[in-house]
N, C-alpha and C. Protein backbone atom coordinates (compact mmCIF):
# COMPACT_ATOMS: atom_id res chain seq x y z
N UNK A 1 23.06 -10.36 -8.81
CA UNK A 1 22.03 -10.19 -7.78
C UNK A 1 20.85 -11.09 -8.07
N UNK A 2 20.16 -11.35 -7.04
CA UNK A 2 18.61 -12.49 -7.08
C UNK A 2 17.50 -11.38 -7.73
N UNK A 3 17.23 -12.38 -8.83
CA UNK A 3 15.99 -11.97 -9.06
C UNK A 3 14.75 -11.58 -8.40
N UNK A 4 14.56 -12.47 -7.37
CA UNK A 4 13.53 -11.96 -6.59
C UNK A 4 13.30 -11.11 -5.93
N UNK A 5 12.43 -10.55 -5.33
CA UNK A 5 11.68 -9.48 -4.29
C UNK A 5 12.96 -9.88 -2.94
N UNK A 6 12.86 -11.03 -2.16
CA UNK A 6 13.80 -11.27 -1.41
C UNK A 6 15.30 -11.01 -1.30
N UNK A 7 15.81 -9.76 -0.44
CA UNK A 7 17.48 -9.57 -0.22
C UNK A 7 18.19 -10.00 0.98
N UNK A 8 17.29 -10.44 1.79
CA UNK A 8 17.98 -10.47 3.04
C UNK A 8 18.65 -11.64 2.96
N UNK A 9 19.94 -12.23 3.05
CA UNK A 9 20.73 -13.06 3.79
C UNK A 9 20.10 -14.47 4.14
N UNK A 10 19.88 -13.72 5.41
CA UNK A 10 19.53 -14.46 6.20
C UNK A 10 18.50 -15.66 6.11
N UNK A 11 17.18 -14.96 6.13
CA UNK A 11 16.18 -15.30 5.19
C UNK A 11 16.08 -15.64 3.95
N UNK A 12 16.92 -15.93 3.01
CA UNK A 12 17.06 -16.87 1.83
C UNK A 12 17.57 -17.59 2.06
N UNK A 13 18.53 -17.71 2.92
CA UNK A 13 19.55 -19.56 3.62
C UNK A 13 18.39 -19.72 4.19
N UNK A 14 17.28 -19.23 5.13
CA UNK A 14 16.27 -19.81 5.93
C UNK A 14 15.95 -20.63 4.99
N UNK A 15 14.72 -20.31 4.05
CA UNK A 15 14.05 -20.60 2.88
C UNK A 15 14.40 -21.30 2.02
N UNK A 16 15.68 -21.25 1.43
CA UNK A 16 16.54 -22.73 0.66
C UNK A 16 16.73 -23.92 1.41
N UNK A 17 16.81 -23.72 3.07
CA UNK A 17 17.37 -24.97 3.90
C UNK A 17 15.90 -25.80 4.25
N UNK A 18 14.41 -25.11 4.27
CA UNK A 18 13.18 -25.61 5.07
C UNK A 18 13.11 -26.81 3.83
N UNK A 19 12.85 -27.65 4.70
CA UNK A 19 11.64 -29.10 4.29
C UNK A 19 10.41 -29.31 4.33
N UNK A 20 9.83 -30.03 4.03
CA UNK A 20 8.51 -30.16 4.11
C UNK A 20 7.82 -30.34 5.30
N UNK A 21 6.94 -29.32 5.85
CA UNK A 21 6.11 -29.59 7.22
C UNK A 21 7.45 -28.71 7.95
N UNK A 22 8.38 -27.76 7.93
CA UNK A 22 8.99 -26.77 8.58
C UNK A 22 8.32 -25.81 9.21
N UNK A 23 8.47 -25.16 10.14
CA UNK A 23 7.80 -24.20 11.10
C UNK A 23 8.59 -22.94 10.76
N UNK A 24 8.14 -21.56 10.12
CA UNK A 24 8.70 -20.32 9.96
C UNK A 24 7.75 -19.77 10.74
N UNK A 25 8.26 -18.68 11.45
CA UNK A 25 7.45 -17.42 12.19
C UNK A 25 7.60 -15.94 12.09
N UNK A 26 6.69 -15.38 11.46
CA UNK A 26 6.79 -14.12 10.93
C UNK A 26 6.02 -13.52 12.35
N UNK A 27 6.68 -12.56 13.38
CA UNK A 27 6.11 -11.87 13.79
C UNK A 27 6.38 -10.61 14.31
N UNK A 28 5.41 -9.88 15.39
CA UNK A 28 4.93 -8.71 15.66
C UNK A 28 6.59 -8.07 16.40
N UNK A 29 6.85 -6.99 16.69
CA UNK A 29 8.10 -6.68 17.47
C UNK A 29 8.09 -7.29 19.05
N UNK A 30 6.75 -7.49 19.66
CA UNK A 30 6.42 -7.89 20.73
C UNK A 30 6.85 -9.47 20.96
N UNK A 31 6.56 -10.18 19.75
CA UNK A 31 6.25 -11.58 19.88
C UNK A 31 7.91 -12.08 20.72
N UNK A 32 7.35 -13.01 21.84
CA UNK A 32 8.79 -13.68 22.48
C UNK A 32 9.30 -14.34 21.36
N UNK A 33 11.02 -14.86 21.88
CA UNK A 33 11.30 -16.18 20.80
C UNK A 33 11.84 -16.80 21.86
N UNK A 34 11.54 -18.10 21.60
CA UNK A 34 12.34 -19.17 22.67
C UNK A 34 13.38 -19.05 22.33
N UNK A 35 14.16 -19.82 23.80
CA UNK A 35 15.66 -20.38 24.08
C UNK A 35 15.77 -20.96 22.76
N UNK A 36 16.84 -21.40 21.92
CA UNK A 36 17.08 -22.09 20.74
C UNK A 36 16.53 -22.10 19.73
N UNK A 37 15.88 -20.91 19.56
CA UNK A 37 14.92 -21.24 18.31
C UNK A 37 15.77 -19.32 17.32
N UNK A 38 16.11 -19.89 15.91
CA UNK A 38 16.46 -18.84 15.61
C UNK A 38 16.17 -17.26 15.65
N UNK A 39 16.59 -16.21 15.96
CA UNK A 39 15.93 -15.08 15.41
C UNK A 39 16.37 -14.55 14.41
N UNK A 40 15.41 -13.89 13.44
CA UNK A 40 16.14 -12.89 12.09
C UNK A 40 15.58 -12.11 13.10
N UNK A 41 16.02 -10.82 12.67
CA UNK A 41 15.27 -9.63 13.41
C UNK A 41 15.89 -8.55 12.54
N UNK A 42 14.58 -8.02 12.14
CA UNK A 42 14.12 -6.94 10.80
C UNK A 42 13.63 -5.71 11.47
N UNK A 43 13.29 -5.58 12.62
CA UNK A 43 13.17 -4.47 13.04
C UNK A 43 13.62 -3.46 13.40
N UNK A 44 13.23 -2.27 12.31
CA UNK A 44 14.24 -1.17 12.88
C UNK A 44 13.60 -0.11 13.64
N UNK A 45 12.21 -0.01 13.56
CA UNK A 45 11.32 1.09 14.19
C UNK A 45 10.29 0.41 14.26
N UNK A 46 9.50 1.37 15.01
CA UNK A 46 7.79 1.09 15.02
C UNK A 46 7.02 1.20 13.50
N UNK A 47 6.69 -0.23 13.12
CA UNK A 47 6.03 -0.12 11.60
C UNK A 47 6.79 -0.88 10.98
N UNK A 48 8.31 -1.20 10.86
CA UNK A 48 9.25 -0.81 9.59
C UNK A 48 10.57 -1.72 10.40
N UNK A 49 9.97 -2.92 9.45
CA UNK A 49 9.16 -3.21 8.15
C UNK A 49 8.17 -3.59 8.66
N UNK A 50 6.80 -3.47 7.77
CA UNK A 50 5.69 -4.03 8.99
C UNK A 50 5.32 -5.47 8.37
N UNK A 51 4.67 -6.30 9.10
CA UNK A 51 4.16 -7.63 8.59
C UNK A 51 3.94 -8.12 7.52
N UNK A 52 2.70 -7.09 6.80
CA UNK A 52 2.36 -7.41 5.61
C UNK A 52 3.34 -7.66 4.62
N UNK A 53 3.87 -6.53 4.54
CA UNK A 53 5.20 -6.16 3.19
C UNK A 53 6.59 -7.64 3.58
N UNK A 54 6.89 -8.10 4.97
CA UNK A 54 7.53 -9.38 5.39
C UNK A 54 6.60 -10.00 4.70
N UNK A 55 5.33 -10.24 5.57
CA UNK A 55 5.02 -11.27 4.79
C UNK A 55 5.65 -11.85 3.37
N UNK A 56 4.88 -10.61 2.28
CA UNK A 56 4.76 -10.76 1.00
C UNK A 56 5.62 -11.08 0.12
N UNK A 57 7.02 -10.99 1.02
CA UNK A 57 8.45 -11.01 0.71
C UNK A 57 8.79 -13.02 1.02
N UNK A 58 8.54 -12.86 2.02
CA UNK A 58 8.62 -14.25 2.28
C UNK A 58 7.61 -15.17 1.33
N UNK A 59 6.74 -15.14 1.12
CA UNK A 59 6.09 -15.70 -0.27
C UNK A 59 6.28 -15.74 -1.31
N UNK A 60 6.81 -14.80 -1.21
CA UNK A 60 7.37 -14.98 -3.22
C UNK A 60 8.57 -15.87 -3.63
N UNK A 61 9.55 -16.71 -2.33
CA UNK A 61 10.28 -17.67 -2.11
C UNK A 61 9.73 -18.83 -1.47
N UNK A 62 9.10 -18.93 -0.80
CA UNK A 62 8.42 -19.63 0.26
C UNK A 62 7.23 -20.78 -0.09
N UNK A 63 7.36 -21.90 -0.75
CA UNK A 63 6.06 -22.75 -0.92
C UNK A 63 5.44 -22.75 0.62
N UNK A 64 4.12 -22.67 0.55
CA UNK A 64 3.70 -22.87 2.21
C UNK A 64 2.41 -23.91 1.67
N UNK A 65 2.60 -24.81 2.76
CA UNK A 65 1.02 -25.93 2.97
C UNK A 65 -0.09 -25.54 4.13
N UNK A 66 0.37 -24.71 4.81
CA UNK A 66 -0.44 -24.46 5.76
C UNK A 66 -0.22 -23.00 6.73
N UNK A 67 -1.20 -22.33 7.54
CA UNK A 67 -0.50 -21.35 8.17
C UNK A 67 -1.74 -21.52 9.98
N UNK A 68 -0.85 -21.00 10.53
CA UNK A 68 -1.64 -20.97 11.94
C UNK A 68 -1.51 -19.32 12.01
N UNK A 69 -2.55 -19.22 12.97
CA UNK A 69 -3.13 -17.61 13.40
C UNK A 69 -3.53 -17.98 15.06
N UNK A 70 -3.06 -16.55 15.80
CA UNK A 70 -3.69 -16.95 17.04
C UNK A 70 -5.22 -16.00 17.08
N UNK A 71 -6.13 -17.18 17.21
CA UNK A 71 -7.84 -16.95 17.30
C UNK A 71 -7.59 -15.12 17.41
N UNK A 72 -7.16 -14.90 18.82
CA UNK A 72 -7.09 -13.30 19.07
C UNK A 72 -7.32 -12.62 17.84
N UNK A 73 -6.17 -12.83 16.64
CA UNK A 73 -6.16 -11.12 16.28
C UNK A 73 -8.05 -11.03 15.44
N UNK A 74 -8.90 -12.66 15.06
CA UNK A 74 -10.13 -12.03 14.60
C UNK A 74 -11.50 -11.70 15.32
N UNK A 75 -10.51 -11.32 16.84
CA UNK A 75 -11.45 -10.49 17.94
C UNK A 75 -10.76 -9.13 17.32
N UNK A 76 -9.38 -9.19 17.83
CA UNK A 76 -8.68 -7.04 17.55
C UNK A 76 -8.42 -6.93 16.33
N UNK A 77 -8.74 -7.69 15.12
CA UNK A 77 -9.16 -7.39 13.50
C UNK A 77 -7.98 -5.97 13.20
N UNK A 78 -6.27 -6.20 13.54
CA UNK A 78 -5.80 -5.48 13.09
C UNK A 78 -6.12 -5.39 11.61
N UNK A 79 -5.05 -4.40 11.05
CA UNK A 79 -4.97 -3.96 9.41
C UNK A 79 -4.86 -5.20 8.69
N UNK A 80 -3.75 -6.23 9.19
CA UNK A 80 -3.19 -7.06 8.89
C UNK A 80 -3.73 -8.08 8.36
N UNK A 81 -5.16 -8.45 9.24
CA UNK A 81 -5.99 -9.67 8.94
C UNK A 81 -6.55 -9.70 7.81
N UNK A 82 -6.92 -8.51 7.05
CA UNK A 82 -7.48 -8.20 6.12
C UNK A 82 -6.15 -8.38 4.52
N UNK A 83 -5.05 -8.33 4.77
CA UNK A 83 -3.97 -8.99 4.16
C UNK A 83 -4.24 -10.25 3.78
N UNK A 84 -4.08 -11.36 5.27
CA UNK A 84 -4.08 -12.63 5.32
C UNK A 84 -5.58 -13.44 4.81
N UNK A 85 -6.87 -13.22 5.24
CA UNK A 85 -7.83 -13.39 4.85
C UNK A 85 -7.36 -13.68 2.93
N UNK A 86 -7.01 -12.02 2.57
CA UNK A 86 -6.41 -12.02 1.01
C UNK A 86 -6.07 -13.32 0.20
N UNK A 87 -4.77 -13.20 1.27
CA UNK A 87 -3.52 -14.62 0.75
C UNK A 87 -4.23 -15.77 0.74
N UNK A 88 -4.78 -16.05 1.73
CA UNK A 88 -5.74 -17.49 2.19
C UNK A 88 -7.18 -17.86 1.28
N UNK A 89 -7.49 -16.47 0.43
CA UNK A 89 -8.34 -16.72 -0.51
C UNK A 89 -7.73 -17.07 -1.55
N UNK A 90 -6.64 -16.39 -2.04
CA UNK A 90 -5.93 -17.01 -3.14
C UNK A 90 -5.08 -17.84 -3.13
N UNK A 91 -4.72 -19.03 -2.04
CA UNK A 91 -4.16 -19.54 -1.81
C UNK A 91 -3.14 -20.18 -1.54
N UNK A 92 -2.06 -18.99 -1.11
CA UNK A 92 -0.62 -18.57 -0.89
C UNK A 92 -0.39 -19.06 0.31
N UNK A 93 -2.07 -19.40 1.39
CA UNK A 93 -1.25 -19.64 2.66
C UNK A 93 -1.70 -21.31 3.17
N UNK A 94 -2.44 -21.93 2.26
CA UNK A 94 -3.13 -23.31 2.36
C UNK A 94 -4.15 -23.11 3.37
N UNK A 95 -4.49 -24.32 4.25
CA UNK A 95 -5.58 -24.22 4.79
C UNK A 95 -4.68 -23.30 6.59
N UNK A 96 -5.86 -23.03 7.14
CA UNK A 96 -5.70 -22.21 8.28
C UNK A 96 -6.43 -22.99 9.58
N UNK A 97 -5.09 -22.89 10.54
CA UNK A 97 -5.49 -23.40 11.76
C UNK A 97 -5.54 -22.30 12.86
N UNK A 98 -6.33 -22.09 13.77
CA UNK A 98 -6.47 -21.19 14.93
C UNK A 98 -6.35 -21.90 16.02
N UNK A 99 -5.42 -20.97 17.35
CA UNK A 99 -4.57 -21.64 18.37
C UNK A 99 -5.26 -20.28 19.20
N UNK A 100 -5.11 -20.37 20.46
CA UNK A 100 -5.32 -19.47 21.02
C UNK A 100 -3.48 -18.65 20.90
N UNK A 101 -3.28 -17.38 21.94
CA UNK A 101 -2.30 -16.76 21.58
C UNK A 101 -1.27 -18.22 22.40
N UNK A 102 -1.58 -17.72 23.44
CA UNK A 102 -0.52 -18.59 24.43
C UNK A 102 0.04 -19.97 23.71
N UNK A 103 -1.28 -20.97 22.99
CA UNK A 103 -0.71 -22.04 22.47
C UNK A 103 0.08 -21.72 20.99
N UNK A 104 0.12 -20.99 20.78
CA UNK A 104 0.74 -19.91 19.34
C UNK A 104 2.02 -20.17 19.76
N UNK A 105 2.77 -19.34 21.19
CA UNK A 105 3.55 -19.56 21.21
C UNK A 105 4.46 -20.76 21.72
N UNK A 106 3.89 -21.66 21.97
CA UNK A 106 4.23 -22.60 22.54
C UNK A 106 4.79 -23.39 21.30
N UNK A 107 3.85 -23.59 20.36
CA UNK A 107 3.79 -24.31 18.86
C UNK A 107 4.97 -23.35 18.34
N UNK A 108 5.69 -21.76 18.84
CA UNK A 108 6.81 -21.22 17.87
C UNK A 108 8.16 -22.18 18.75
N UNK A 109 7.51 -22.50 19.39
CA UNK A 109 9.10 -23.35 20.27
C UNK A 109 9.42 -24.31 19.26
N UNK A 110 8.87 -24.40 18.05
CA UNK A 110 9.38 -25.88 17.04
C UNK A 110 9.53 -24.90 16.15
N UNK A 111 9.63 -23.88 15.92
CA UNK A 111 9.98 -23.38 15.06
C UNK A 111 11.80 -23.28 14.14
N UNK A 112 11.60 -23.20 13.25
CA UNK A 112 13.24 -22.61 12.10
C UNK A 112 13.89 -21.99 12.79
N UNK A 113 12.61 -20.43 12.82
CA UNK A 113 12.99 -19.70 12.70
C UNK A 113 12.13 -18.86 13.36
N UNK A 114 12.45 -17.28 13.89
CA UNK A 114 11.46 -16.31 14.05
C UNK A 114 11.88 -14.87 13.26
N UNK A 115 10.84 -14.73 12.58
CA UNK A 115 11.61 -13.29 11.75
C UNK A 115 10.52 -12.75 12.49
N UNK A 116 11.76 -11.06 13.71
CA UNK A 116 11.00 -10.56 14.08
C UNK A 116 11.03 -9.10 12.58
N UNK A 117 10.09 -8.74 13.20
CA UNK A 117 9.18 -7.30 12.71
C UNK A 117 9.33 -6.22 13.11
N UNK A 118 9.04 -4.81 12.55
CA UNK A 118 8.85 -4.04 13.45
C UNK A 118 7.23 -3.71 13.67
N UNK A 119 6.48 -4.60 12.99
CA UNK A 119 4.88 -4.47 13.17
C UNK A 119 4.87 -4.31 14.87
N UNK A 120 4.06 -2.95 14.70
CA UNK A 120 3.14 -3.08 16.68
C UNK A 120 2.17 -3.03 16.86
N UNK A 121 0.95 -3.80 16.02
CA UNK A 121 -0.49 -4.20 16.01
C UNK A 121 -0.40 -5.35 16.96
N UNK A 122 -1.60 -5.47 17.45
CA UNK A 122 -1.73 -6.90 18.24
C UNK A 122 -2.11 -8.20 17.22
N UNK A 123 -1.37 -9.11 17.59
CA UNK A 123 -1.64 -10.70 17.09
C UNK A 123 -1.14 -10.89 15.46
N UNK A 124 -0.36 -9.99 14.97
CA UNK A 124 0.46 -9.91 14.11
C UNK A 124 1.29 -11.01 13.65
N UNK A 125 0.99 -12.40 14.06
CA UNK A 125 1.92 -12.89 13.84
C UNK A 125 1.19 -14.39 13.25
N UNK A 126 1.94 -15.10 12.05
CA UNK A 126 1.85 -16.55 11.66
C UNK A 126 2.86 -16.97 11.64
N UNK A 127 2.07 -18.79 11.70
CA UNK A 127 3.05 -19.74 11.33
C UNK A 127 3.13 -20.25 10.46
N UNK A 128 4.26 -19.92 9.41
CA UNK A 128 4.29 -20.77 8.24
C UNK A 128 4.51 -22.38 8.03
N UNK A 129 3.32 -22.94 7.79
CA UNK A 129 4.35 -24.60 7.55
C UNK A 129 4.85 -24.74 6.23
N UNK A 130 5.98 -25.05 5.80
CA UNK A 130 6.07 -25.71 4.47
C UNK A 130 5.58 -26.29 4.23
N UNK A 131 5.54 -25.91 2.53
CA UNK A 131 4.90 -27.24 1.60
C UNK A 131 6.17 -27.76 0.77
N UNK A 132 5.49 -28.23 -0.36
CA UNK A 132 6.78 -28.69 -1.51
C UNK A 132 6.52 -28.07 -2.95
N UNK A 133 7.36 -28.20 -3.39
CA UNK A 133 6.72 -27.75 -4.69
C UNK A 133 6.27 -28.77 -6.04
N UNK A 134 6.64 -29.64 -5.65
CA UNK A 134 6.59 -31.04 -6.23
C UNK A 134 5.13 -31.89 -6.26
């Protein structure tokens, strides 16, 4: 078995296959996914698994250079933001870009991947870019 925090499948072929400057999307149960763009989908209820705990899972495999947020959620300041703020101080998530929601999703149309959630907070959702580890 893997040492790491990470079991899912799916999401470790994601994560072994990304390159540098790759688009991952961790989001809310709500969040659309485009035509062609992968889905994991982790959701089994309301909550569960919720964002944060994805998140944190996906990081502990995951080099990231950058992350996008849509402006929204630091108007509705779910639970969540207070997570990410976290990561972004200690620098797990590189520097941070803000999109409004709509252009959020537009920018997940280039995405890997979308790992949905069962998070049901509003604006729950980033974009991971890869980094390298090199």
């Amino acid at each position: 078995m893997k040492k790491t925090p990470l079991l899912n499948v799916a999401l470790s072929r994601l994560i072994a296959s990304l390159g540098h400057g790759d688009l991952v999307v961790i989001g809310d149960a709500g969040l659309p996914v485009p035509p062609g763009v992968e889905l994991i989908d982790l959701a089994l209820t309301h909550g569960v698994p919720d964002f944060v705990s994805t998140l944190n899972v996906v990081l502990s495999e995951m080099q990231v250079e950058s992350h996008v947020l849509a402006q929204e959620i630091l108007e509705k300041k779910p639970s969540a933001l207070a997570a990410l703020d976290k990561l972004n101080a200690e620098g797990a998530l590189g520097r941070r870009e803000l999109l409004s929601h709509e252009q959020f999703k537009v920018l997940s149309r280039q995405a890997r991947a979308i790992v949905r959630t069962g998070e049901c907070q509003p604006y729950c959702n980033v974009v991971l870019v890869a980094g390298v580890t090199f």
